[in-house]
N, C-alpha and C. Protein backbone atom coordinates (compact mmCIF):
# COMPACT_ATOMS: atom_id res chain seq x y z
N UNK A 1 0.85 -1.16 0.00
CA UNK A 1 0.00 0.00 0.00
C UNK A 1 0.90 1.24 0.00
N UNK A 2 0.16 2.17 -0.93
CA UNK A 2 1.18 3.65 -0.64
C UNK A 2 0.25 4.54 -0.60
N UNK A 3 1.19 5.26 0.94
CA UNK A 3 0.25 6.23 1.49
C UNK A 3 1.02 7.00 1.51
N UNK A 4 0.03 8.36 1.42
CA UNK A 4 0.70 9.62 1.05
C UNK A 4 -0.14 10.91 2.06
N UNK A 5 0.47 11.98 1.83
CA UNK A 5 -0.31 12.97 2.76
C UNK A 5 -0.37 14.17 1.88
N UNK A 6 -1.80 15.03 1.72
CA UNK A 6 -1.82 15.98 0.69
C UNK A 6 -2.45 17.03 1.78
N UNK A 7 -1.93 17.91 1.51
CA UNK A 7 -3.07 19.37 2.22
C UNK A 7 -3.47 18.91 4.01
N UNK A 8 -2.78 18.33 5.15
CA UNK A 8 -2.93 17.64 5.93
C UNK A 8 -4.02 16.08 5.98
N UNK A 9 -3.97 15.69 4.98
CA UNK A 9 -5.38 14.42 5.10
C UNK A 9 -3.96 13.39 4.44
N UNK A 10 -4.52 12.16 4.98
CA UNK A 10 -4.04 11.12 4.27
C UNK A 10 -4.64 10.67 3.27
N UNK A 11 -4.11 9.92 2.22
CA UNK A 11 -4.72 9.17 1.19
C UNK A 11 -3.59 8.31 0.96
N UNK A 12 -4.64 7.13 0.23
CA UNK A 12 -3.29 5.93 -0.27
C UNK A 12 -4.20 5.11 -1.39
N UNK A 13 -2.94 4.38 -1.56
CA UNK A 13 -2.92 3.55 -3.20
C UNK A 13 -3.42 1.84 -2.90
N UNK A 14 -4.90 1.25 -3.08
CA UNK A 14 -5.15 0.07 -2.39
C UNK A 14 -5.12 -0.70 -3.52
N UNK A 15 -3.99 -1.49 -3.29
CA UNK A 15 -3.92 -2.98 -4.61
C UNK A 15 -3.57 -2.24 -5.23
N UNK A 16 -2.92 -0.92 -6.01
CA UNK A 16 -2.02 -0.20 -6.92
C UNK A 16 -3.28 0.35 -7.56
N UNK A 17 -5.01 -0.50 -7.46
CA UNK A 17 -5.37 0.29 -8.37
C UNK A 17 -6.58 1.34 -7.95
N UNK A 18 -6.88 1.57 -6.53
CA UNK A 18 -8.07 2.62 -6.11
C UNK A 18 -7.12 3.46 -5.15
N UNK A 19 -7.36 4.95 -5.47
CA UNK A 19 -6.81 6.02 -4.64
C UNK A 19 -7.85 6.14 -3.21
N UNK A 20 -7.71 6.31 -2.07
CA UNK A 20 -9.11 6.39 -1.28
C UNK A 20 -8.74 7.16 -0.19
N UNK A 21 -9.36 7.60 0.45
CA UNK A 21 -9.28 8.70 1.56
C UNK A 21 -9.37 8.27 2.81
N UNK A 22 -8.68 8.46 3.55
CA UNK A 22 -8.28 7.05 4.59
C UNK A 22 -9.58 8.25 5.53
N UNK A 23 -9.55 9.68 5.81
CA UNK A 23 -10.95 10.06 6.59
C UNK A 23 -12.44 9.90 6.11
N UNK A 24 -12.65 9.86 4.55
CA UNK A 24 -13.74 9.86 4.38
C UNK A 24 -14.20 8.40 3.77
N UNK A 25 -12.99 7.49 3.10
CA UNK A 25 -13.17 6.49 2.39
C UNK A 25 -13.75 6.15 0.79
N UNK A 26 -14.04 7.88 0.36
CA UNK A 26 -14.40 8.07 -0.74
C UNK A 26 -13.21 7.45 -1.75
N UNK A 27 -13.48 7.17 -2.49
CA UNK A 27 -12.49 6.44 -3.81
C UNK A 27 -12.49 7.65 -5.04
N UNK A 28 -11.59 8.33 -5.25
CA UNK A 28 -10.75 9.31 -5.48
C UNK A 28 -10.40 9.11 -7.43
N UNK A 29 -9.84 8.18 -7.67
CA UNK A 29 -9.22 7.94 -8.53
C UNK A 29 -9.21 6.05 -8.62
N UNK A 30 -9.26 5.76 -9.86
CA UNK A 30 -9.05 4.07 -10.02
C UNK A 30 -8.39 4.04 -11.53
N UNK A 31 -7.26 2.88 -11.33
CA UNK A 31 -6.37 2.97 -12.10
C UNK A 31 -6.75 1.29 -12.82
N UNK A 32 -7.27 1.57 -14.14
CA UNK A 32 -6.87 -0.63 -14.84
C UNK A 32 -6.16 -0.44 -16.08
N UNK A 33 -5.17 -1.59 -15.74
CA UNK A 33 -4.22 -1.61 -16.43
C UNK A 33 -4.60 -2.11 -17.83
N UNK A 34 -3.61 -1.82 -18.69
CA UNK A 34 -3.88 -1.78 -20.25
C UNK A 34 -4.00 -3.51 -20.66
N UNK A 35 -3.75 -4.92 -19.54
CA UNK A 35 -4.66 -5.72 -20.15
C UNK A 35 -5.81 -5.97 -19.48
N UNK A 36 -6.05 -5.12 -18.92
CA UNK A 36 -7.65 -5.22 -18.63
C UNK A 36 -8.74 -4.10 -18.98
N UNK A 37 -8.10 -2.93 -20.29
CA UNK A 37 -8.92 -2.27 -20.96
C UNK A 37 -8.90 -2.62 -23.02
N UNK A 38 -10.05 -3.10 -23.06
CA UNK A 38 -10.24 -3.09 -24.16
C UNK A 38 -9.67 -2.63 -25.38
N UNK A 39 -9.68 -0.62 -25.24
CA UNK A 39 -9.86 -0.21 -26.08
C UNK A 39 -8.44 0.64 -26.06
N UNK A 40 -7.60 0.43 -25.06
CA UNK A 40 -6.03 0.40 -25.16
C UNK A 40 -5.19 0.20 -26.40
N UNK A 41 -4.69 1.18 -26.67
CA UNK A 41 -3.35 0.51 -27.99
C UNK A 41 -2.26 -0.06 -26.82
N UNK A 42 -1.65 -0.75 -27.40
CA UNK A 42 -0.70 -1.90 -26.76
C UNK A 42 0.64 -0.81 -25.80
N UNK A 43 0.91 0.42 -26.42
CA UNK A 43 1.80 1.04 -25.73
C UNK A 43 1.22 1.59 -24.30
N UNK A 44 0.30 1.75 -24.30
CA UNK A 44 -0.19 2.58 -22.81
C UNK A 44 -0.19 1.88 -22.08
N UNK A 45 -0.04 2.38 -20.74
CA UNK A 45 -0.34 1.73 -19.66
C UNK A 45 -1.60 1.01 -19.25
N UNK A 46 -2.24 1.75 -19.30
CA UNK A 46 -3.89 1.59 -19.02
C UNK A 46 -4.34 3.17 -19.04
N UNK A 47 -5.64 2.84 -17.99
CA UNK A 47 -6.46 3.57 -17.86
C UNK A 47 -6.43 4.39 -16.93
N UNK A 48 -6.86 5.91 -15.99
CA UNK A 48 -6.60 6.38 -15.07
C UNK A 48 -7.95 6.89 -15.21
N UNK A 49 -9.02 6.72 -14.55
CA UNK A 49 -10.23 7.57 -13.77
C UNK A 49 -10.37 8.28 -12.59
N UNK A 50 -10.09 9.41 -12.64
CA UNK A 50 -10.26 10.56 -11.74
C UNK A 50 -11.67 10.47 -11.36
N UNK A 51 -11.95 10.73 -10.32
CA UNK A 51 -13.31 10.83 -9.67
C UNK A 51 -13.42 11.87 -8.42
N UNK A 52 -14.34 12.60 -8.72
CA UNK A 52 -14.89 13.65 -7.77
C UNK A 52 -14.01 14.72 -7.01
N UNK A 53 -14.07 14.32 -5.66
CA UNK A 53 -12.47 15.45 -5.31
C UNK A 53 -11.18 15.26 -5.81
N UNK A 54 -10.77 14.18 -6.42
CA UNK A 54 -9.79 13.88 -6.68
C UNK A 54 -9.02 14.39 -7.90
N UNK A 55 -10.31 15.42 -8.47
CA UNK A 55 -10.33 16.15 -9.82
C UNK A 55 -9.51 17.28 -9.24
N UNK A 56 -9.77 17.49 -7.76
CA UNK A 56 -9.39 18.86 -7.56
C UNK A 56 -7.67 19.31 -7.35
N UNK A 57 -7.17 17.93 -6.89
CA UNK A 57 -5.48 17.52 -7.03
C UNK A 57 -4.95 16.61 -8.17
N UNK A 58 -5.55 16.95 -9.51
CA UNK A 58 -5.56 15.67 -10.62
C UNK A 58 -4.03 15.89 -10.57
N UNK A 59 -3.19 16.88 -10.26
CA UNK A 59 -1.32 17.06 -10.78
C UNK A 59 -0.93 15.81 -9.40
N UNK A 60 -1.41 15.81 -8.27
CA UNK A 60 -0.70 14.80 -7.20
C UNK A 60 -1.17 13.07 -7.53
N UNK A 61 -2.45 13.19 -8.05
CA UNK A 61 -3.63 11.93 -8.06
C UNK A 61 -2.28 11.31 -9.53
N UNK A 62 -2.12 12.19 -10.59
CA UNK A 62 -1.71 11.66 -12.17
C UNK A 62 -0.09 10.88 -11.68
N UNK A 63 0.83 12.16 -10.72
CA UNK A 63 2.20 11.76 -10.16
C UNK A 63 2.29 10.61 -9.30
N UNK A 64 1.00 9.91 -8.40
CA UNK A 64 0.95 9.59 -7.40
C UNK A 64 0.84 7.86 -8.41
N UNK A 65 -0.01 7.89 -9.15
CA UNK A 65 -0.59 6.73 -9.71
C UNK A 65 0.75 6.12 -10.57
N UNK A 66 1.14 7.35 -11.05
CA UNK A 66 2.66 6.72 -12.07
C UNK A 66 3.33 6.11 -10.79
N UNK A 67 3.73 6.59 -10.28
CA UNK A 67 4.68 5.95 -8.94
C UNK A 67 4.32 4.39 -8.54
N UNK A 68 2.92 4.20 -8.15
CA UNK A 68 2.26 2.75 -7.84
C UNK A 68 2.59 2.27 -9.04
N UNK A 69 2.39 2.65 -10.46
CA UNK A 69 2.35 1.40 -11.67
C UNK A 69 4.06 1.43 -11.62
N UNK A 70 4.66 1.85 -11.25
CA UNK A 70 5.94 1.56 -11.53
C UNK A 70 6.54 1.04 -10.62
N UNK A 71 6.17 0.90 -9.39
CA UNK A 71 6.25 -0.42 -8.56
C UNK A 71 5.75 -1.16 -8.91
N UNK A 72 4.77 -1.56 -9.27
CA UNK A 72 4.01 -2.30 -9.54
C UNK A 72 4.64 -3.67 -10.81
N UNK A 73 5.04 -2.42 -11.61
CA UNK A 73 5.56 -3.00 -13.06
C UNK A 73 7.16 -3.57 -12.12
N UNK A 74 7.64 -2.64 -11.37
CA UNK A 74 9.12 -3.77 -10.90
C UNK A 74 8.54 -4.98 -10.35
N UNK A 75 7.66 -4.98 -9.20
CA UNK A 75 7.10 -5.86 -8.59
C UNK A 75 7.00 -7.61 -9.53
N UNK A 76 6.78 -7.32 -11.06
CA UNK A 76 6.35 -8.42 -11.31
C UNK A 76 7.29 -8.54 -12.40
N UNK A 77 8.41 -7.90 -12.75
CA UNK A 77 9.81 -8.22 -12.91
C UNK A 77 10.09 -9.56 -12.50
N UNK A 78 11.14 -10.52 -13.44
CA UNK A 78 11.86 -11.96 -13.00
C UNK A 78 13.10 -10.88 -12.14
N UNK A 79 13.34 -12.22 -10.85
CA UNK A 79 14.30 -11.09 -9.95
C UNK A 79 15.95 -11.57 -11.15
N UNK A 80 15.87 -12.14 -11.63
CA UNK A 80 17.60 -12.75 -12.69
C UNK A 80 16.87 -12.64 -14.02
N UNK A 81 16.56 -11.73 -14.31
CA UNK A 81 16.29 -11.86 -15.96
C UNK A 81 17.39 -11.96 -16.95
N UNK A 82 18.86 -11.82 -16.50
CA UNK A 82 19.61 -12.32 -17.18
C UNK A 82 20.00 -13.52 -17.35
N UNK A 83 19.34 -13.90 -16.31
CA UNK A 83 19.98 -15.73 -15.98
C UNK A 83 19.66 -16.86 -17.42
N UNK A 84 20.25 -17.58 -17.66
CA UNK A 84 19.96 -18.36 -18.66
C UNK A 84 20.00 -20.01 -17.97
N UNK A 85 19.06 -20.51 -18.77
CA UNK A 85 19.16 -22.06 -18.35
C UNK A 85 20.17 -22.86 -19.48
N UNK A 86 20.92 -23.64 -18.33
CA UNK A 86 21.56 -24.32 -19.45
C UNK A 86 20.96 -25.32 -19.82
């Protein structure tokens, strides 16, 4: 989970893909990745849906979400991708 602090409130990143407001629990922003959107060309990441207040910090919500997919994307990295089998 990544949690962050904006304007004194917390918020954080649940499963990499819902932004949520740890005081109000409102869901902020939701992120699906480009194989689980349809209408994706193959280079993008996915998808990013801004929702409600979360419109109102879209520059922290857009910085905040790149950060999770890019853990995310190391996360499921081979840890020896150079390794070869003999």
């Amino acid at each position: 989970m990544t949690r962050f602090y904006m304007d004194g409130k917390v918020y954080y990143w649940a499963g990499h893909t819902e932004l949520v407001s740890v005081e109000t629990g409102d869901l902020l922003a939701q992120f699906f990745p480009s194989w689980l959107v349809i209408d994706v060309n193959e280079h993008k990441l996915g998808k990013l849906v801004i929702k409600g207040k979360g419109k109102e910090n879209m520059d922290v919500v857009v910085a905040t979400a790149l950060i999770v997919q890019e853990r995310s994307d190391e996360g499921r990295q081979a840890v020896f991708p150079n390794l070869r089998k003999w």
